[in-house]
PDB file of N, CA and C in Angstrom:
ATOM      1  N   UNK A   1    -105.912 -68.693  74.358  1.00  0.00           N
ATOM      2  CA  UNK A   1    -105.346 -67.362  74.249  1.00  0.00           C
ATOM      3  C   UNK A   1    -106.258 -66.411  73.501  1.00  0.00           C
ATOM      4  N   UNK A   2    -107.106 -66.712  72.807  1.00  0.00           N
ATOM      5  CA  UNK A   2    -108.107 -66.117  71.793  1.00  0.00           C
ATOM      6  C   UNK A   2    -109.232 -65.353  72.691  1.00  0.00           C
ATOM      7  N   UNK A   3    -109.080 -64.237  72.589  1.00  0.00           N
ATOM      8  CA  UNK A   3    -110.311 -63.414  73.552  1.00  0.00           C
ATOM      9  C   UNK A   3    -111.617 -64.055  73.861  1.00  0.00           C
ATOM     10  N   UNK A   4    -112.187 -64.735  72.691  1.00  0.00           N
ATOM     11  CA  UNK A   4    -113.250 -65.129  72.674  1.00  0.00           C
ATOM     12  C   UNK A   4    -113.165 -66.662  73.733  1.00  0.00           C
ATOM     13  N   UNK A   5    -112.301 -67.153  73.761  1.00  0.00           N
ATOM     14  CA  UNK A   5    -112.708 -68.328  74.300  1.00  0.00           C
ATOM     15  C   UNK A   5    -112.149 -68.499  75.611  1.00  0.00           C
ATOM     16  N   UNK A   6    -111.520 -67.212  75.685  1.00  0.00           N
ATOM     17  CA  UNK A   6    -110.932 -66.510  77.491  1.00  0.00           C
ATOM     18  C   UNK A   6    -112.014 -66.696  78.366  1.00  0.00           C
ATOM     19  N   UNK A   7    -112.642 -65.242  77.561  1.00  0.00           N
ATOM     20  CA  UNK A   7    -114.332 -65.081  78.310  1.00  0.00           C
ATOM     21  C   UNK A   7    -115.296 -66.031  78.199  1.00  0.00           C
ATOM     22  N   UNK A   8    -115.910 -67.036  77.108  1.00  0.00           N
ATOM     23  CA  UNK A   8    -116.754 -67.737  76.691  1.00  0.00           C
ATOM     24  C   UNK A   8    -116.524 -68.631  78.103  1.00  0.00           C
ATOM     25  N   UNK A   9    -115.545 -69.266  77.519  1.00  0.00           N
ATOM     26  CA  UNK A   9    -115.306 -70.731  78.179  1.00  0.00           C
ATOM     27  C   UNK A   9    -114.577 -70.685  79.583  1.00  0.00           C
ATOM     28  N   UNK A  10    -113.595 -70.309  79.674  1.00  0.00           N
ATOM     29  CA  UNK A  10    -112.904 -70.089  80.715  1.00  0.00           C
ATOM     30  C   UNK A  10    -113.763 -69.121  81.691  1.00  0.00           C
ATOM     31  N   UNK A  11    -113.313 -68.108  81.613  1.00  0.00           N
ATOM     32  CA  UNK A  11    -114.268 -67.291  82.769  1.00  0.00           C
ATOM     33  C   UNK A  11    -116.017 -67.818  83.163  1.00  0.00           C
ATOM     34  N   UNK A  12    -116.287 -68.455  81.997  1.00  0.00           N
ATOM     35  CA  UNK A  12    -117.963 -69.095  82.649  1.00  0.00           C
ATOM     36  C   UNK A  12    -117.631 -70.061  83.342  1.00  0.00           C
ATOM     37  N   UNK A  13    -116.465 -70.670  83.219  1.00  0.00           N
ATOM     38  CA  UNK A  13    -116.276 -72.108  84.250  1.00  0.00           C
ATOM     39  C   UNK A  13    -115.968 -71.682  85.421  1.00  0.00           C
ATOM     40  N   UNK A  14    -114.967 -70.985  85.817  1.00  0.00           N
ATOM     41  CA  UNK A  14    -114.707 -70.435  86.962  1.00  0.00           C
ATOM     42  C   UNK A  14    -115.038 -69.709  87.481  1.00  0.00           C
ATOM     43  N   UNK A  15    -116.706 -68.990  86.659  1.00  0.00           N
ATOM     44  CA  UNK A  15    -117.188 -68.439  87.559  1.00  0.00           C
ATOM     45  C   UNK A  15    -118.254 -69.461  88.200  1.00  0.00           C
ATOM     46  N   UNK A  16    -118.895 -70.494  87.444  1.00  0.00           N
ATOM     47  CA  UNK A  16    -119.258 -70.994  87.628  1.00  0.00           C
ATOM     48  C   UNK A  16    -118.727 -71.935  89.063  1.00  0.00           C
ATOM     49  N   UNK A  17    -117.767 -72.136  88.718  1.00  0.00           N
ATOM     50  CA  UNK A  17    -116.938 -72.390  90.153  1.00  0.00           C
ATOM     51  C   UNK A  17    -117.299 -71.864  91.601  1.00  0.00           C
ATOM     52  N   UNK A  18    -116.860 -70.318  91.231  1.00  0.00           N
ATOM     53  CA  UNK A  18    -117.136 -69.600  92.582  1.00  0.00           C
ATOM     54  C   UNK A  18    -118.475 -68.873  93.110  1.00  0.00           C
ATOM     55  N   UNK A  19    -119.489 -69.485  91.708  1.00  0.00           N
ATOM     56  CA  UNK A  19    -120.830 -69.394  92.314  1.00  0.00           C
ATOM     57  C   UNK A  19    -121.239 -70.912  93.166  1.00  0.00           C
ATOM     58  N   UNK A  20    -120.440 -71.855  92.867  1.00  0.00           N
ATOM     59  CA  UNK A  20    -121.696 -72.895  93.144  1.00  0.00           C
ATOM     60  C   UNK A  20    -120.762 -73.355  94.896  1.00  0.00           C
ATOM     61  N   UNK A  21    -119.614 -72.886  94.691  1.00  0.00           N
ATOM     62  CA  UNK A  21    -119.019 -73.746  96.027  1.00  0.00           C
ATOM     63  C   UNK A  21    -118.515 -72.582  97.383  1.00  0.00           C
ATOM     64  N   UNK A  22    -118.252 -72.816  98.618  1.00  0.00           N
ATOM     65  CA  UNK A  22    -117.635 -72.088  99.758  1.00  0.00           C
ATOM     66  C   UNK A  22    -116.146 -71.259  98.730  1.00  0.00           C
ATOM     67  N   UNK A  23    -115.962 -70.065  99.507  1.00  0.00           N
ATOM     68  CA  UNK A  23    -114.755 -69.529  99.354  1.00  0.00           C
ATOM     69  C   UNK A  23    -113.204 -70.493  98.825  1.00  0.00           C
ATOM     70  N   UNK A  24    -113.181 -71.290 100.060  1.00  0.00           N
ATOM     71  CA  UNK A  24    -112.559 -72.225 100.095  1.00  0.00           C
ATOM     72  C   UNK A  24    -111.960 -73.014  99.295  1.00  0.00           C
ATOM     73  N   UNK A  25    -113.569 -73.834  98.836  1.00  0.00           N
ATOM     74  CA  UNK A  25    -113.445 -74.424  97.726  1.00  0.00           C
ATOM     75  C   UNK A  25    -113.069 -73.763  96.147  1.00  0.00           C
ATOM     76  N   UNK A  26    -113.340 -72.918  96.165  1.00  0.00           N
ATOM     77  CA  UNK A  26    -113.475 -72.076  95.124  1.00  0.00           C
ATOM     78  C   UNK A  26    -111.826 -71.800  94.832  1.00  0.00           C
ATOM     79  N   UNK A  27    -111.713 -71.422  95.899  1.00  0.00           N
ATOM     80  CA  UNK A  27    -109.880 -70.985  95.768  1.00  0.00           C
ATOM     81  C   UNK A  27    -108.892 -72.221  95.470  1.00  0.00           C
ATOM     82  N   UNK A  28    -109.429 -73.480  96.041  1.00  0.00           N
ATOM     83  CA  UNK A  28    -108.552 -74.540  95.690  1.00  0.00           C
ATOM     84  C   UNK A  28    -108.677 -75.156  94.014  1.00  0.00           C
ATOM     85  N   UNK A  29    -110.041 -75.060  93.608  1.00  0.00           N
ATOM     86  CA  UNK A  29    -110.151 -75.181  92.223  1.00  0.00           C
ATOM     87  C   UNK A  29    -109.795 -74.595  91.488  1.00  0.00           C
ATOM     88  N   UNK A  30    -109.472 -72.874  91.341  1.00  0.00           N
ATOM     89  CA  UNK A  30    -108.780 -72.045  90.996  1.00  0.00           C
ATOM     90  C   UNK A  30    -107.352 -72.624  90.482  1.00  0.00           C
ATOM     91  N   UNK A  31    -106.871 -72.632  91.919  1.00  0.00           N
ATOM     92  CA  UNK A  31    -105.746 -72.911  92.137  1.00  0.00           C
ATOM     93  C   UNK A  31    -105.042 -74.152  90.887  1.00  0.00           C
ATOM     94  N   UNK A  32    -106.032 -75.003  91.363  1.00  0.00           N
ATOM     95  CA  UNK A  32    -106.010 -76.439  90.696  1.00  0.00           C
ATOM     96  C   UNK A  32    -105.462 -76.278  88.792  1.00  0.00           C
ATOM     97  N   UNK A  33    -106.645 -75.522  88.039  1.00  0.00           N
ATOM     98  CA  UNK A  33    -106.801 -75.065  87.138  1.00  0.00           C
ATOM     99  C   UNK A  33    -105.624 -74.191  86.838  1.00  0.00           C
ATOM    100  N   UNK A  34    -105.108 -73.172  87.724  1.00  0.00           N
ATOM    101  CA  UNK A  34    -103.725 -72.464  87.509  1.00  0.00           C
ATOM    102  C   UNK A  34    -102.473 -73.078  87.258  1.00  0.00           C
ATOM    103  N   UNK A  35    -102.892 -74.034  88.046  1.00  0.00           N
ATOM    104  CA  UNK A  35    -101.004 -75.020  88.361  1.00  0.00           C
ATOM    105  C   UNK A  35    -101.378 -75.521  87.255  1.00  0.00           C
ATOM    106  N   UNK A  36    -102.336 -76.299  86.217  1.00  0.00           N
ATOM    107  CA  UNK A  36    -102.670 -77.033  85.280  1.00  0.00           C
ATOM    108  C   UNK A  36    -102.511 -76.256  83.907  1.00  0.00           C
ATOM    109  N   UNK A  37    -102.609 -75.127  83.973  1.00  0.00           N
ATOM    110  CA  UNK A  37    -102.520 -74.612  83.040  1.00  0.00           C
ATOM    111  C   UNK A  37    -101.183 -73.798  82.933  1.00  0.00           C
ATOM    112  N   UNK A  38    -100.329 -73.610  83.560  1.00  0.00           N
ATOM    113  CA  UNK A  38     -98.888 -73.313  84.137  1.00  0.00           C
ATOM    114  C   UNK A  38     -98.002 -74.515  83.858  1.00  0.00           C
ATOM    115  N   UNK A  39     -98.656 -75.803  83.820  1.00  0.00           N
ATOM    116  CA  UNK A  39     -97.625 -77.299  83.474  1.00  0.00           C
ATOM    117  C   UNK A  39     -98.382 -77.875  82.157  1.00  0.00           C
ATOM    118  N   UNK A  40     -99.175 -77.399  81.776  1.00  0.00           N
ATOM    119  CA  UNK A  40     -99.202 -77.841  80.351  1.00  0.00           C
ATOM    120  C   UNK A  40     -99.281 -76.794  79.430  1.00  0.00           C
ATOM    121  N   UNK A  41     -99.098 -75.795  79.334  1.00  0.00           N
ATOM    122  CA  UNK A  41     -98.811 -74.831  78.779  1.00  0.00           C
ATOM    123  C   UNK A  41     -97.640 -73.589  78.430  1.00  0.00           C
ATOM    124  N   UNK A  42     -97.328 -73.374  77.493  1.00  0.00           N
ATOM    125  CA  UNK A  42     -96.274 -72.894  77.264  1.00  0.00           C
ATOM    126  C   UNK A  42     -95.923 -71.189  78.304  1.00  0.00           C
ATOM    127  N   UNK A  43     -94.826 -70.914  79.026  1.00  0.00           N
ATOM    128  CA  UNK A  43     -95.117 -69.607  79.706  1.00  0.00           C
ATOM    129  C   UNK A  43     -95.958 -68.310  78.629  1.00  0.00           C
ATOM    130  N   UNK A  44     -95.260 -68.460  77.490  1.00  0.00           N
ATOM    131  CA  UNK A  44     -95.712 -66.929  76.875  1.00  0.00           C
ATOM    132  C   UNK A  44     -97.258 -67.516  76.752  1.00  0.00           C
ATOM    133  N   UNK A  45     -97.913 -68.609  76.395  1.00  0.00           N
ATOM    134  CA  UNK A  45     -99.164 -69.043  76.092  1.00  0.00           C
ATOM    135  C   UNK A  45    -100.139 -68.735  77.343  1.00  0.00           C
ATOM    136  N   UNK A  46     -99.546 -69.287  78.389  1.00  0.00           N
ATOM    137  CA  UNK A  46    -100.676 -68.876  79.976  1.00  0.00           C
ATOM    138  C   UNK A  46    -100.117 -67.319  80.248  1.00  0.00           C
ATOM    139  N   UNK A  47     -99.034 -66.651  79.972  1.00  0.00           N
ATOM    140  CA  UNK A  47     -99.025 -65.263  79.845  1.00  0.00           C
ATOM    141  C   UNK A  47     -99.904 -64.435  79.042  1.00  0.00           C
ATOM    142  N   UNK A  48    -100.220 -64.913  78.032  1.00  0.00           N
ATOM    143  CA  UNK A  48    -101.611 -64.292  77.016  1.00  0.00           C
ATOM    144  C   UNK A  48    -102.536 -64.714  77.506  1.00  0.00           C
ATOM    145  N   UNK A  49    -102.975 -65.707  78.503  1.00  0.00           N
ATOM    146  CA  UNK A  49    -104.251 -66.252  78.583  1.00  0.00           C
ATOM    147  C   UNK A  49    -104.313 -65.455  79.763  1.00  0.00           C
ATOM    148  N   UNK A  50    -103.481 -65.053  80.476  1.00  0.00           N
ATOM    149  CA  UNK A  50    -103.816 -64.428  82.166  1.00  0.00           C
ATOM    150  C   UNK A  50    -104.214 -63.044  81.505  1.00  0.00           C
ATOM    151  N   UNK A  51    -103.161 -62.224  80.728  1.00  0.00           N
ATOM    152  CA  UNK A  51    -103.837 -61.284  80.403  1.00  0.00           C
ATOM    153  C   UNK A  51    -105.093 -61.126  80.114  1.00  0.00           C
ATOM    154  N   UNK A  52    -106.115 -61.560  79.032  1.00  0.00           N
ATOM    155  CA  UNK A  52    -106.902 -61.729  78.639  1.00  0.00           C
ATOM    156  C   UNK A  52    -108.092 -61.827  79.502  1.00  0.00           C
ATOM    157  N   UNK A  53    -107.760 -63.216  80.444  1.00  0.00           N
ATOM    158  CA  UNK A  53    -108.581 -63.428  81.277  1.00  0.00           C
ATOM    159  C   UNK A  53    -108.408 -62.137  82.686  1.00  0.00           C
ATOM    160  N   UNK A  54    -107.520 -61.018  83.045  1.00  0.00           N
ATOM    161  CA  UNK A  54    -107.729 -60.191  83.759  1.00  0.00           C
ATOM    162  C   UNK A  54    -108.506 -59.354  83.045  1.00  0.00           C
ATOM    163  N   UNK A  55    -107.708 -58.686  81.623  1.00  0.00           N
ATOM    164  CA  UNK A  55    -109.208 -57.913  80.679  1.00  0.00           C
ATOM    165  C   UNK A  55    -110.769 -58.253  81.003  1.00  0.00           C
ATOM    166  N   UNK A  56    -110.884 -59.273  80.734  1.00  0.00           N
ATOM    167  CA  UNK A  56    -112.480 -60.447  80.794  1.00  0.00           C
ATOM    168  C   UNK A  56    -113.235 -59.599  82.248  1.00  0.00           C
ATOM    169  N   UNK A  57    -112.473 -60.002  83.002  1.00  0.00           N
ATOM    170  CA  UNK A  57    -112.661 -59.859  84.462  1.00  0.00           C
ATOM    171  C   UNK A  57    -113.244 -58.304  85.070  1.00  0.00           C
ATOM    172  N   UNK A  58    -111.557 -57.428  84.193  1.00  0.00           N
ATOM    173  CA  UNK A  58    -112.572 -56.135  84.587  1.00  0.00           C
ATOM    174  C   UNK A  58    -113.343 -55.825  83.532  1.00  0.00           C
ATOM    175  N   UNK A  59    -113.500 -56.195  82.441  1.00  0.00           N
ATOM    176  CA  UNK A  59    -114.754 -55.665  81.720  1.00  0.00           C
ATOM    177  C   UNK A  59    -116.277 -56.545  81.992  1.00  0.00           C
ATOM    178  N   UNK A  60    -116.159 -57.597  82.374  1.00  0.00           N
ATOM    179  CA  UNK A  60    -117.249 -57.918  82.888  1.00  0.00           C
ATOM    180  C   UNK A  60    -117.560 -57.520  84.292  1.00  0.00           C
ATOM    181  N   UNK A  61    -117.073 -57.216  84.903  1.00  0.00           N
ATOM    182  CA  UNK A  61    -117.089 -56.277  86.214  1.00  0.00           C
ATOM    183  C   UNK A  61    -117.419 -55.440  85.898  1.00  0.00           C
ATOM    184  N   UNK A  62    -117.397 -54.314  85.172  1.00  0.00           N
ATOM    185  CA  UNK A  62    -117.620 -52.793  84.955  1.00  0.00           C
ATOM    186  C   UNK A  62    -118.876 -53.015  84.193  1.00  0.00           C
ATOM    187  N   UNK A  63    -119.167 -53.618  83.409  1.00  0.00           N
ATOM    188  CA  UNK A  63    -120.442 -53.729  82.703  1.00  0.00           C
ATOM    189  C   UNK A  63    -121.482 -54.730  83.233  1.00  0.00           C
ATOM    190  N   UNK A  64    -121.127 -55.551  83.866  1.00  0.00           N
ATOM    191  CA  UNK A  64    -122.541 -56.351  84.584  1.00  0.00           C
ATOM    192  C   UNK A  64    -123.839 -54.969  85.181  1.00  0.00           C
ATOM    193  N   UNK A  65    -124.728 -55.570  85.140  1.00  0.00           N
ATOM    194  CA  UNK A  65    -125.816 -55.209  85.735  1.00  0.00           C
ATOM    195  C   UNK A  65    -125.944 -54.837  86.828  1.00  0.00           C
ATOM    196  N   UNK A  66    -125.996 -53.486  87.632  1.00  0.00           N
ATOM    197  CA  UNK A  66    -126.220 -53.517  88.917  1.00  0.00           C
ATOM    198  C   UNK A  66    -127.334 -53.619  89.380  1.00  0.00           C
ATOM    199  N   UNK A  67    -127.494 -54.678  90.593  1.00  0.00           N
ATOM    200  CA  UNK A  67    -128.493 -54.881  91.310  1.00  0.00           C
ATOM    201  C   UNK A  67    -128.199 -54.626  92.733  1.00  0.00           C
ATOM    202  N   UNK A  68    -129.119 -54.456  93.350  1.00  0.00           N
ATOM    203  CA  UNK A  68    -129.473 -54.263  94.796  1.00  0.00           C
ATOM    204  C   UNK A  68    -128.241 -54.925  95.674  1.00  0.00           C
ATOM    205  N   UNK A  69    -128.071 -56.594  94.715  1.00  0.00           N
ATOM    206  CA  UNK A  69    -127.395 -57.105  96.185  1.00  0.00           C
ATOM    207  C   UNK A  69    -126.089 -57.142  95.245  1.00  0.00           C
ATOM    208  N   UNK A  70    -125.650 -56.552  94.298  1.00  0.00           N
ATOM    209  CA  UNK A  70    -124.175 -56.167  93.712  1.00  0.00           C
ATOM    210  C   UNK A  70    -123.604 -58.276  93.693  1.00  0.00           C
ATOM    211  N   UNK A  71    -124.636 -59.076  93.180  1.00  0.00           N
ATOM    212  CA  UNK A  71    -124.058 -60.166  93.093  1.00  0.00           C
ATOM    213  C   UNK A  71    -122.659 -60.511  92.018  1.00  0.00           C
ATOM    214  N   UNK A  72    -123.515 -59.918  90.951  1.00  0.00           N
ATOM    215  CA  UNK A  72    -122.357 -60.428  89.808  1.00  0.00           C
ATOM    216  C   UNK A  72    -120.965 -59.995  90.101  1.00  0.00           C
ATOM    217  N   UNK A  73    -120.920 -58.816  90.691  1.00  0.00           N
ATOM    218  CA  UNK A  73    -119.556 -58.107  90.983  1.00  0.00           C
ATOM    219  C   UNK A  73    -119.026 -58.720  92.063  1.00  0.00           C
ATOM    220  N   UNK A  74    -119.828 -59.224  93.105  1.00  0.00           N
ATOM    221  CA  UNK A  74    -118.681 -59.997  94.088  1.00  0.00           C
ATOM    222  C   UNK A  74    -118.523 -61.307  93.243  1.00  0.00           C
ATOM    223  N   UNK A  75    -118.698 -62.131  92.245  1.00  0.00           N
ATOM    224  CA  UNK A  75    -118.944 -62.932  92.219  1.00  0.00           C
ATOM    225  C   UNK A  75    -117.137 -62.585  91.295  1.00  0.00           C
ATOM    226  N   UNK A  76    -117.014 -61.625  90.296  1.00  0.00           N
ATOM    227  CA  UNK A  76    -116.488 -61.353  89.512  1.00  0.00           C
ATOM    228  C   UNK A  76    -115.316 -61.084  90.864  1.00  0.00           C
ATOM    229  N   UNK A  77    -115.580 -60.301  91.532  1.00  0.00           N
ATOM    230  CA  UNK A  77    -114.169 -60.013  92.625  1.00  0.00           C
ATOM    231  C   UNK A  77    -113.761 -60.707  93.225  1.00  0.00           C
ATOM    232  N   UNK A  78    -114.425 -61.962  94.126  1.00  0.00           N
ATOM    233  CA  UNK A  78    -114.260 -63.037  94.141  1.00  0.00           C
ATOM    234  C   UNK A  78    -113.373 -63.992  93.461  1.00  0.00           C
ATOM    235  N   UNK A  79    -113.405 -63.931  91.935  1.00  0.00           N
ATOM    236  CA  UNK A  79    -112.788 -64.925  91.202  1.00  0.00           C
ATOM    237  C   UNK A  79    -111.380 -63.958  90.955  1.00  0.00           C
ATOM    238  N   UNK A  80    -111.233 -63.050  90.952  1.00  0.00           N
ATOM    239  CA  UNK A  80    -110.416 -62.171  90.759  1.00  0.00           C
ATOM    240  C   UNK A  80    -109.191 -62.240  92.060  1.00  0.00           C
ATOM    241  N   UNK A  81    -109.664 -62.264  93.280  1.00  0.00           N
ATOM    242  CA  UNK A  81    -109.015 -62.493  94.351  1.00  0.00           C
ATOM    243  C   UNK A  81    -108.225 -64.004  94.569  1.00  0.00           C
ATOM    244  N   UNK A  82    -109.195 -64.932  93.975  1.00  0.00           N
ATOM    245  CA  UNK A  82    -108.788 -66.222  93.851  1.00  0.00           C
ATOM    246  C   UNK A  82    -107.669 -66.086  92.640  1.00  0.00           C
ATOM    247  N   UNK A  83    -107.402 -65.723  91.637  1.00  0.00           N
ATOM    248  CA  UNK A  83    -106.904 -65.934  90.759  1.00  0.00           C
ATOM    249  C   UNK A  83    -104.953 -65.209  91.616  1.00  0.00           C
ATOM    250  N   UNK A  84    -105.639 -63.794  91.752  1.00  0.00           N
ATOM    251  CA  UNK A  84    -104.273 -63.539  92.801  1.00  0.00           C
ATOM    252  C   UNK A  84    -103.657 -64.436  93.581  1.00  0.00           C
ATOM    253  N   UNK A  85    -104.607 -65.303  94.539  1.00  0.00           N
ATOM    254  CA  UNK A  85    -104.181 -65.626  95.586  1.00  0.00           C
ATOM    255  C   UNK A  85    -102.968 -66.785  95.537  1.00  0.00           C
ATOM    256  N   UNK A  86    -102.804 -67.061  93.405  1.00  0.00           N
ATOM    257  CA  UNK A  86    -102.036 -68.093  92.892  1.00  0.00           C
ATOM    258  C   UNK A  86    -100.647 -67.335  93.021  1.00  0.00           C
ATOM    259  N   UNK A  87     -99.669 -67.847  93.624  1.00  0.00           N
ATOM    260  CA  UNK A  87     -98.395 -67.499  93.486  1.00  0.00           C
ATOM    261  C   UNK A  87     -97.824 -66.760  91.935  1.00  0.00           C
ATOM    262  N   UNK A  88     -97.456 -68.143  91.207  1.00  0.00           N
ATOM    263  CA  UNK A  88     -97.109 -67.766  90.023  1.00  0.00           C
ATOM    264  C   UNK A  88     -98.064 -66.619  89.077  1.00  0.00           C
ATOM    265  N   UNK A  89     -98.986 -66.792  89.139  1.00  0.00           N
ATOM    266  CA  UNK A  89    -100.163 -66.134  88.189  1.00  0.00           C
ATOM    267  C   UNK A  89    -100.089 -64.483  88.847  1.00  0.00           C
ATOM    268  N   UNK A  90     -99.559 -64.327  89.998  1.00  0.00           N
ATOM    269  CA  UNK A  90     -99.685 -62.956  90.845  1.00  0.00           C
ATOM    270  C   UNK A  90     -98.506 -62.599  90.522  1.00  0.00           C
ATOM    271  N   UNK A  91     -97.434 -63.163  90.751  1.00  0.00           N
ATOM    272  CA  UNK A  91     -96.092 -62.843  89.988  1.00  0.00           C
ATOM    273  C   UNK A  91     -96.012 -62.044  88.708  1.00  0.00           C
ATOM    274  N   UNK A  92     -96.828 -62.871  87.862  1.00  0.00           N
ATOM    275  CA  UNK A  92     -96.203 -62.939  86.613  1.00  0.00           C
ATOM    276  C   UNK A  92     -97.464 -61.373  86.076  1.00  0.00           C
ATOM    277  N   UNK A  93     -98.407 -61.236  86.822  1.00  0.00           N
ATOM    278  CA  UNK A  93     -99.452 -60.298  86.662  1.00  0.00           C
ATOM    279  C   UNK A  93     -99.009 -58.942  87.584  1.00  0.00           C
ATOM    280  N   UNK A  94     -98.363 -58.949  88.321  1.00  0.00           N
ATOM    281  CA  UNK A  94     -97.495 -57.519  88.865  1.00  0.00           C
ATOM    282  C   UNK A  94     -96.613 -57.136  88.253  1.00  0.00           C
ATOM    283  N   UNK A  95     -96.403 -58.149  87.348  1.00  0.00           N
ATOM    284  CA  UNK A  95     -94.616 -58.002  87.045  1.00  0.00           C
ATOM    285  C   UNK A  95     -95.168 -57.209  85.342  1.00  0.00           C
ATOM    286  N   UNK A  96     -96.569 -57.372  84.578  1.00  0.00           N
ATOM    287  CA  UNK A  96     -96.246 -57.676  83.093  1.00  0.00           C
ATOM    288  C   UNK A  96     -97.494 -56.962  82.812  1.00  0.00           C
ATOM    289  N   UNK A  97     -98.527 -57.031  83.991  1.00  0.00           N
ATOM    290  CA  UNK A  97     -99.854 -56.350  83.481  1.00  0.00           C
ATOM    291  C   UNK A  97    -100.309 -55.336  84.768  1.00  0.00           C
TER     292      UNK A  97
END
């Protein structure tokens, strides 16, 4: 839940995620990681952590580096789309943020 270890740890893994594998894959690991953190975690606890980690998302989006081929930002929209594409986590992020 701690800002710092939203972005540090979390967002480098999953981006790391949706750099190294197909769409596909990317979305099912997501996924994986959502339901996991939704059953071992308390609601208000993955409610602070989604927040956080959407903050993360657009501020590292808005401040990455632009280059020619706009990687970091699909990479960032990408994980962003995956994170929606979770039932509960899209719910609970229309409904609160």
């Amino acid at each position: 839940r701690k800002v710092y270890l939203v972005e540090a740890v979390l967002v480098s893994f999953l981006r790391g995620v949706v750099e190294a594998g197909s769409p596909a894959q990317a979305q099912a690991v997501v996924r994986q990681v959502l339901d996991l953190l939704w059953l071992f975690m308390e609601d208000y606890e993955v409610q602070d952590c989604l927040k956080q980690l959407m903050m993360s998302l657009l501020r590292l989006y808005r401040f990455s580096p632009i280059v020619p081929d706009l990687g970091l930002q699909i990479h960032y929209l990408r994980l962003t789309i995956a994170i929606l594409r979770h039932e509960k986590s899209r719910k609970f992020l229309l409904s609160n943020v």
